[in-house]
Protein backbone atom coordinates (compact mmCIF):
# COMPACT_ATOMS: atom_id res chain seq x y z
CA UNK A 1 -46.25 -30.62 48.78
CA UNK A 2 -43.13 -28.15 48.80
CA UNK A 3 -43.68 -24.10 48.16
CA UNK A 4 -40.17 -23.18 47.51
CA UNK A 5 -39.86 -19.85 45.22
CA UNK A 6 -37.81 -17.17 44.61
CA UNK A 7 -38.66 -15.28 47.68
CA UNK A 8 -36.98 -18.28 49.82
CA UNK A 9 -33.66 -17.38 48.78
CA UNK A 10 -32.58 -15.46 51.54
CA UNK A 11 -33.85 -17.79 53.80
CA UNK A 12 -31.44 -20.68 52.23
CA UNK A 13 -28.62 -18.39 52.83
CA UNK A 14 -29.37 -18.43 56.24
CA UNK A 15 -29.44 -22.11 56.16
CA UNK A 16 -25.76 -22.21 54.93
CA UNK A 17 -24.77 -19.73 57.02
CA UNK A 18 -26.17 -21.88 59.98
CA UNK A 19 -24.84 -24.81 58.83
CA UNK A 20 -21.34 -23.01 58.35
CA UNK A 21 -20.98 -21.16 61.67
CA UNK A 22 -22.53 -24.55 63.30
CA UNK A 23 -25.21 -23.43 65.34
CA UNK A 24 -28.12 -20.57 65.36
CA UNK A 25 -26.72 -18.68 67.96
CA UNK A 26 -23.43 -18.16 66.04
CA UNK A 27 -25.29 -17.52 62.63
CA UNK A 28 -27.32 -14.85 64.64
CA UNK A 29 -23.95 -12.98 65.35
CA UNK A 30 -22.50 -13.29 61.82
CA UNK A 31 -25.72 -11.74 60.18
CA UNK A 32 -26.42 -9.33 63.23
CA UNK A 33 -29.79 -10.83 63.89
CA UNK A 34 -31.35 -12.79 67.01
CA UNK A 35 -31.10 -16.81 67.58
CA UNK A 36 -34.88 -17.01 68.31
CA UNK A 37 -35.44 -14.59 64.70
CA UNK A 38 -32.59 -17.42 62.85
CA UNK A 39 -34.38 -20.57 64.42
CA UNK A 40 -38.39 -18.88 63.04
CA UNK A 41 -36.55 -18.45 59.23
CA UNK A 42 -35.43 -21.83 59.47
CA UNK A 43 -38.10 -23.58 60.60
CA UNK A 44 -40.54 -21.74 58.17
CA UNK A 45 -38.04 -23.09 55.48
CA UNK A 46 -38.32 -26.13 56.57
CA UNK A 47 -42.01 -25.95 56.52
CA UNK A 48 -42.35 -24.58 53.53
CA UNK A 49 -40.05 -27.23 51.83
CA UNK A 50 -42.10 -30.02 53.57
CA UNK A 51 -38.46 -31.71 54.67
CA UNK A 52 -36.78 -31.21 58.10
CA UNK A 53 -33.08 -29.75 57.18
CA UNK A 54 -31.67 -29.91 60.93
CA UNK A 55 -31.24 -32.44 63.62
CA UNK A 56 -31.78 -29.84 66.52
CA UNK A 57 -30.37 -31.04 70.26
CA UNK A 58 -29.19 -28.95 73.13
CA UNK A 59 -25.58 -29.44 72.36
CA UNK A 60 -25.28 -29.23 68.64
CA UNK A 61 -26.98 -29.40 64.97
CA UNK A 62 -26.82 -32.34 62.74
CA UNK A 63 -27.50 -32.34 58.94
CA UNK A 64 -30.59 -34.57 57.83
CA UNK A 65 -30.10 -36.46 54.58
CA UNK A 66 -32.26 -33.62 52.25
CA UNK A 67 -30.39 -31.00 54.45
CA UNK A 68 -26.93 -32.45 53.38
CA UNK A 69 -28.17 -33.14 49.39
CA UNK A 70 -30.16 -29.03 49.82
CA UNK A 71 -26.54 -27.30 51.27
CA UNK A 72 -24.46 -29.21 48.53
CA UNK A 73 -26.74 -27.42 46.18
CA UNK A 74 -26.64 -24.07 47.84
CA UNK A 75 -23.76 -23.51 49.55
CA UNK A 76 -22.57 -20.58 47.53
CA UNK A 77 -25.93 -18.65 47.65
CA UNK A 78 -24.46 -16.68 50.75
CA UNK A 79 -21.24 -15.49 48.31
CA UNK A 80 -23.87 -15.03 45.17
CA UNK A 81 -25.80 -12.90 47.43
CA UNK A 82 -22.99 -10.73 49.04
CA UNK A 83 -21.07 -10.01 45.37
CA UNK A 84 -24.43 -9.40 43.72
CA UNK A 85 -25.61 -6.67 46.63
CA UNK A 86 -21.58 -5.40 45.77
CA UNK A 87 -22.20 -4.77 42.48
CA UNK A 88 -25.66 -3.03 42.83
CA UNK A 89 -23.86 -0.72 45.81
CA UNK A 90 -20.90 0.05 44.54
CA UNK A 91 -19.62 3.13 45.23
CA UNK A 92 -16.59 3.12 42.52
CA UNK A 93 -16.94 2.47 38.67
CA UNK A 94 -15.42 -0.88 37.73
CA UNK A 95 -16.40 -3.37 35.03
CA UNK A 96 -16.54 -3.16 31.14
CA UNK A 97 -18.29 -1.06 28.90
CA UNK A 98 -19.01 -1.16 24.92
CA UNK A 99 -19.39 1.85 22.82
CA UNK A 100 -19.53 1.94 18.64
CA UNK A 101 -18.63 4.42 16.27
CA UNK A 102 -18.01 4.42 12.65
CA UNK A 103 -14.13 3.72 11.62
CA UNK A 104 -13.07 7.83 11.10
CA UNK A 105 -14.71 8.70 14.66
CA UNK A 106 -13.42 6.27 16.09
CA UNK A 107 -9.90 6.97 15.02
CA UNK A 108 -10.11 10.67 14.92
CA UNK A 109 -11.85 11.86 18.04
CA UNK A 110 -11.71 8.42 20.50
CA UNK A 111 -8.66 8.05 21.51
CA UNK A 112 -7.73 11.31 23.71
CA UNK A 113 -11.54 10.71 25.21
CA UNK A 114 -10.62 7.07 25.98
CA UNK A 115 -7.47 8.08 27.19
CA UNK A 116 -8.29 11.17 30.12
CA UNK A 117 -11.41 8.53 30.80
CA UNK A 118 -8.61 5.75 31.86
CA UNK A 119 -6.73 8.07 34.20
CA UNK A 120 -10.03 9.15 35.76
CA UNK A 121 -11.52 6.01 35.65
CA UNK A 122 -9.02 2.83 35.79
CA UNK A 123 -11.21 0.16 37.00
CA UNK A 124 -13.32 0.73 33.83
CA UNK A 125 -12.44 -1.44 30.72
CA UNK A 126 -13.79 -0.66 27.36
CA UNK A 127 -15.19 -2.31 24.48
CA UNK A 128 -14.85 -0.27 21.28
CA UNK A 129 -16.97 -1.51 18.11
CA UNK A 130 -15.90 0.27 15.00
CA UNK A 131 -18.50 -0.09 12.31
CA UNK A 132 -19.32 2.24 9.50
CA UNK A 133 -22.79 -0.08 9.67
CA UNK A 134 -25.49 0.83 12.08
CA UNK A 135 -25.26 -1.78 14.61
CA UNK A 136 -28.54 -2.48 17.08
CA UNK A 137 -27.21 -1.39 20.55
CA UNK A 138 -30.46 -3.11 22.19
CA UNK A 139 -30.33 -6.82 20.36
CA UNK A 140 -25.99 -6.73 20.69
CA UNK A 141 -25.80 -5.52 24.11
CA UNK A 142 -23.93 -2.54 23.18
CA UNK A 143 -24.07 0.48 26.16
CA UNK A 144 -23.91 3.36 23.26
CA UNK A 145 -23.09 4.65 20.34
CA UNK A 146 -21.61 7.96 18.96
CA UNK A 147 -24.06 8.71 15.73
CA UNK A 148 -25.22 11.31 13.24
CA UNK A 149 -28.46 12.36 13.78
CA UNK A 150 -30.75 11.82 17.25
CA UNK A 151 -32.88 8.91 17.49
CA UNK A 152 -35.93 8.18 16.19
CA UNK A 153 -36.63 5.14 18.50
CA UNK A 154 -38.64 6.08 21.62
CA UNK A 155 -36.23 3.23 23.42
CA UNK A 156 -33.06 5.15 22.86
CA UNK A 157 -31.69 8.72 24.26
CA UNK A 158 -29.55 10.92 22.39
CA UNK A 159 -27.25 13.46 23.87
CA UNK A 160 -25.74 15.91 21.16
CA UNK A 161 -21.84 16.18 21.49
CA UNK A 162 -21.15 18.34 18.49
CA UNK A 163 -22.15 19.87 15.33
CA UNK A 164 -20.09 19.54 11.67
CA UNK A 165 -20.45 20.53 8.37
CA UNK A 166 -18.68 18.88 5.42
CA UNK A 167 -15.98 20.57 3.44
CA UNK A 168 -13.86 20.25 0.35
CA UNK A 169 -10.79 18.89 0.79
CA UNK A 170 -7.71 17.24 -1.18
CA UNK A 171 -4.23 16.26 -1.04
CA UNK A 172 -0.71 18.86 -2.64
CA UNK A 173 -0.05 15.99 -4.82
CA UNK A 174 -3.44 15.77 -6.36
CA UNK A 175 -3.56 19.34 -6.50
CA UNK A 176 -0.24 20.20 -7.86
CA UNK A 177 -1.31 17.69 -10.40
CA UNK A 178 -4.70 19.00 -11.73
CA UNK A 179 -4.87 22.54 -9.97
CA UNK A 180 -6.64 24.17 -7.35
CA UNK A 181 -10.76 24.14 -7.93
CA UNK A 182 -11.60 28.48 -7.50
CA UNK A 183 -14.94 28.55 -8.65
CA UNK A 184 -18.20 26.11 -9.64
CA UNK A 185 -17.20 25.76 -12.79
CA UNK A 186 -13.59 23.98 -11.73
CA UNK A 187 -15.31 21.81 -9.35
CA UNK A 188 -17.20 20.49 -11.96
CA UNK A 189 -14.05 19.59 -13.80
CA UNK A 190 -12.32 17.29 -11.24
CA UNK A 191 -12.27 13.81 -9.97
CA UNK A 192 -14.27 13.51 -7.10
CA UNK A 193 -13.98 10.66 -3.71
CA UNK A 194 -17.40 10.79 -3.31
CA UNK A 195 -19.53 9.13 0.32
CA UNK A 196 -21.83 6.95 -0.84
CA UNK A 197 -24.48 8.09 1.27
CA UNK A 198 -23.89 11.85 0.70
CA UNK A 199 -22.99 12.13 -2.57
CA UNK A 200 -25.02 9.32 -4.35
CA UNK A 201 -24.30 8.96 -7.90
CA UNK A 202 -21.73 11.37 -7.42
CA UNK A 203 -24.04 14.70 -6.93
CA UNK A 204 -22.45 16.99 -4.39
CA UNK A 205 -24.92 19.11 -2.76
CA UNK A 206 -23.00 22.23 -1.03
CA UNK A 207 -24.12 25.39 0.63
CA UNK A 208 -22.72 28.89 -0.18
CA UNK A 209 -24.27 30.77 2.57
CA UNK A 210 -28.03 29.56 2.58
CA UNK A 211 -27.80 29.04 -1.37
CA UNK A 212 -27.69 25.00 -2.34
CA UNK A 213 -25.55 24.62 -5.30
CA UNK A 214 -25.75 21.16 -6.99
CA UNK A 215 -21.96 19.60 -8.57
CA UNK A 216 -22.30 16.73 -10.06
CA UNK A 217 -19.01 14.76 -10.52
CA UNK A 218 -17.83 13.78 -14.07
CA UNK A 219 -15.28 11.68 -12.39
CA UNK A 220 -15.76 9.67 -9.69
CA UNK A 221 -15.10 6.96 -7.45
CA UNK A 222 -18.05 5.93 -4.73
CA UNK A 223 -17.74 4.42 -1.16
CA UNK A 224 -19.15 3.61 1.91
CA UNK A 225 -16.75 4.10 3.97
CA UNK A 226 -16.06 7.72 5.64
CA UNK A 227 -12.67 6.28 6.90
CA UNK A 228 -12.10 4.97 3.36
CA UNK A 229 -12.79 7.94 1.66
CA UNK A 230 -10.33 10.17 3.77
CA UNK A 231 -7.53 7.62 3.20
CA UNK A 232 -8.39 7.88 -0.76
CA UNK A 233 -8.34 11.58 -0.64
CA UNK A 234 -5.12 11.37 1.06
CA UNK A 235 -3.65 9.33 -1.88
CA UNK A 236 -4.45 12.04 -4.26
CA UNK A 237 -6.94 10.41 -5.70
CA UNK A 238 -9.76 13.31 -6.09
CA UNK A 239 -11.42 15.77 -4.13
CA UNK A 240 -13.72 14.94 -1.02
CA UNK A 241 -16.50 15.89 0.96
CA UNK A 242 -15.10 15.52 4.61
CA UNK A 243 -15.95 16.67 8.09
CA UNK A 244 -13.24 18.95 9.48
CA UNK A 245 -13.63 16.95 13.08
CA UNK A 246 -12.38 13.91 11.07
CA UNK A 247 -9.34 15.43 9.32
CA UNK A 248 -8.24 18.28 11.89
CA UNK A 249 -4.70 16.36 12.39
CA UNK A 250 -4.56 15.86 8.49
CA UNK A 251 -5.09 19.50 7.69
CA UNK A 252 -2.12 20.32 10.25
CA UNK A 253 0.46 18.37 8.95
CA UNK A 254 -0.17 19.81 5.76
CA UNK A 255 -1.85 16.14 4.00
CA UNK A 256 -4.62 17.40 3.02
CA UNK A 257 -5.66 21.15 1.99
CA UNK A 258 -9.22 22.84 2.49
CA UNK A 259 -10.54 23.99 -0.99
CA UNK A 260 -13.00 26.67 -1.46
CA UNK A 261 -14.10 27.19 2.50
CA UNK A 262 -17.42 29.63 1.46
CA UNK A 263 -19.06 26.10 0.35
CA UNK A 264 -19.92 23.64 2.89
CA UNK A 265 -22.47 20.66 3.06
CA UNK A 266 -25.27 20.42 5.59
CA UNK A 267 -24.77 20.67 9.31
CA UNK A 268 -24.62 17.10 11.19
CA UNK A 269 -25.36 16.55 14.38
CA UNK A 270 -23.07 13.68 16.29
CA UNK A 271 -24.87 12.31 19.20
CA UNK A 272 -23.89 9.68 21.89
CA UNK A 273 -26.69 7.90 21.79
CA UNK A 274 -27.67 4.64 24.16
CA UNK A 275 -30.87 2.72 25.48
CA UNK A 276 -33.36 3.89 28.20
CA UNK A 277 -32.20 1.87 31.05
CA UNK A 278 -33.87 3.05 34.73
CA UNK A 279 -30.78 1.45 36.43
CA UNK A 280 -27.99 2.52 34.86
CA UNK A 281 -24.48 0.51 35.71
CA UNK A 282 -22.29 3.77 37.59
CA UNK A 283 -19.39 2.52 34.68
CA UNK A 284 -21.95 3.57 31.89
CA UNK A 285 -23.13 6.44 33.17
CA UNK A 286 -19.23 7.42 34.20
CA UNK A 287 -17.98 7.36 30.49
CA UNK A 288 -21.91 9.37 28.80
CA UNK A 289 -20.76 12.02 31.23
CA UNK A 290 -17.16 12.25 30.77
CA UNK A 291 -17.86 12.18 26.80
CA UNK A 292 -20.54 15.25 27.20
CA UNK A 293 -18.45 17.15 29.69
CA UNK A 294 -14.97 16.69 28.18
CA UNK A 295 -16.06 18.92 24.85
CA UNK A 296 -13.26 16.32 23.17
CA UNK A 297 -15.20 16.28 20.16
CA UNK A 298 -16.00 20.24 19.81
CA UNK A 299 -15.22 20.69 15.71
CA UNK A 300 -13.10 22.73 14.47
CA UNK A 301 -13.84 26.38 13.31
CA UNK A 302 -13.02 26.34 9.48
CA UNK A 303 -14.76 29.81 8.65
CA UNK A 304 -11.19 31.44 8.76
C-alpha cells in the first residue's frame, strides 16, 4: 500500500525533471544536486508509491507504464513550484490589491493617493470598492478599508490617517434664497440635508467650543448617503453637516460656503483599517504604507 502525501511533492518534481533532462546525472546539474542524492529521492518515491517509475540501464531511462500515466499528471509541478517560490520571494510589488471606502472618500481623497501610488508602484493594480455600507473585508477578501472609527474586532488593525470634524455648509443659491443662518435661532429656521446616521430624525448635535448645542430641523430631508448628501447640498437644497476633507475642492470653487465655523460636530477618526495577516503580500503592505506616509488625507484647517 502507497504513502504518497504532501511532503512528496518535491520529490515528484524531481521525477519530471529527470524524466525531462533524460537521465539522473543531467537532472543533478539542472537542480545543482548530486546523481547518487537524485537516484536516493527517486527510488524512495518509488518506494513509497509501491510502483517502479523508471526502467534504469547503463545507457538510458525508460518510462514504466504508472511512470508515463504519474508524469502526465505531474508534469507541471516543477513550473507550479518555481512561480509559487516567485511569488513568496519577490523582491518587487506586483499583483492586485482591493481597498473600500464609502462613495465621498473615495471620490474626494482617493484619487491623488491612487495616483502618486501608480508612479511609485506600476506593477500594482487596484481594486477600489465604493460602498457607503460596511462591507466584511475578512468573508469578501477585501485587503482594507478606509473607515471612521478603529476596530473593535481583535482580527482587524487600524492605522489612523486623519482626524475631521463636521461643519455647516450650503450652496450661494440656497443662501441668496433664504439668507445666511448667524445665530441658533436661524439655524433652527432652515431646511436642513441631514446624514442619516448623524443627524437621525433630523437633530443636529454641534459643538461651540466644549458646549453641545442640540438643533433640531423643522425641515428636512434624510439620507444615507454622505456622497448623496453633499451633492443635495450642492443643489441648494438645505444646509448640511459635512466633513471639510470631503468638500475642500467644493469650498474653493466657491459651490458651497462654510456657515457659522465656531460650531462643529464631533471629531472622527478615519482609519485604514485591514485584517491581521502574519504574511503580508509586499503589494498590500506597499499601498498601507504609502497611504500613512503620504499625509494625502491630512483635513483641512477650517478654524480661520
Amino acid at each position: 500500500m502507497s504513502t504518497i502525501g504532501y511532503q512528496h511533492l518535491r520529490a515528484l518534481a524531481i521525477f519530471v525533471c529527470v524524466v525531462d533532462e533524460g537521465s539522473f546525472a543531467a537532472a543533478a546539474r539542472h537542480l545543482s544536486s548530486s546523481r547518487s542524492r537524485i537516484s536516493e529521492q527517486i527510488t524512495q518515491l518509488e518506494d513509497d508509491l509501491g510502483v517502479r517509475l523508471l526502467q534504469r540501464s547503463t545507457r538510458k531511462l525508460s518510462l514504466t507504464e504508472e511512470g508515463r500515466r504519474i508524469y502526465d499528471k505531474v508534469r507541471a509541478l516543477p513550473r507550479l513550484l518555481e512561480e509559487t517560490v516567485e511569488i513568496a520571494t519577490q523582491e518587487k510589488p506586483s499583483g492586485r490589491v482591493s481597498i473600500t471606502a464609502t462613495h465621498d472618500v473615495g471620490y474626494t481623497q482617493l484619487p491623488p493617493a491612487i495616483a502618486s501610488f501608480r508612479k511609485l508602484y506600476p506593477d500594482v493594480e487596484l481594486d477600489i470598492l465604493l460602498s457607503d455600507k460596511r462591507l466584511d473585508l475578512v468573508a469578501e477578501g477585501i485587503d482594507m478599508a478606509i473607515r471612521i472609527g478603529l476596530p473593535r474586532d481583535d482580527s482587524l488593525i487600524g492605522r489612523v490617517l486623519y482626524e475631521d470634524r463636521f461643519g455647516l455648509y450650503a450652496s450661494p443659491d440656497y443662501l441668496e434664497a433664504h439668507g445666511t443662518p448667524r445665530t441658533i435661532r436661524d439655524l433652527n429656521a432652515h431646511r436642513w440635508v441631514c446624514l442619516s446616521n448623524v443627524s437621525p430624525g433630523g437633530v443636529n448635535r454641534l459643538f461651540r467650543g466644549k458646549e453641545m448645542i442640540s438643533v433640531p430641523a423643522p425641515h428636512y430631508e434624510l439620507c444615507n448617503s454622505p456622497h448623496m448628501v453633499i451633492a443635495m447640498a450642492l443643489a441648494g437644497m438645505g444646509v448640511a453637516q459635512l466633513f471639510p476633507s470631503t468638500v475642500r475642492r467644493d469650498v474653493a470653487s466657491g459651490r458651497l460656503v462654510p456657515i457659522m465655523p465656531e460650531l462643529s460636530g464631533e471629531t472622527m477618526i478615519f482609519s485604514l483599517v485591514y485584517p491581521s495577516r502574519k504574511h503580508m503580500p509586499l503589494r498590500t503592505r506597499a499601498l498601507i504604507n504609502h497611504l500613512l506616509a503620504a499625509r494625502l488625507f491630512d483635513a483641512p484647517d477650517t478654524s480661520g
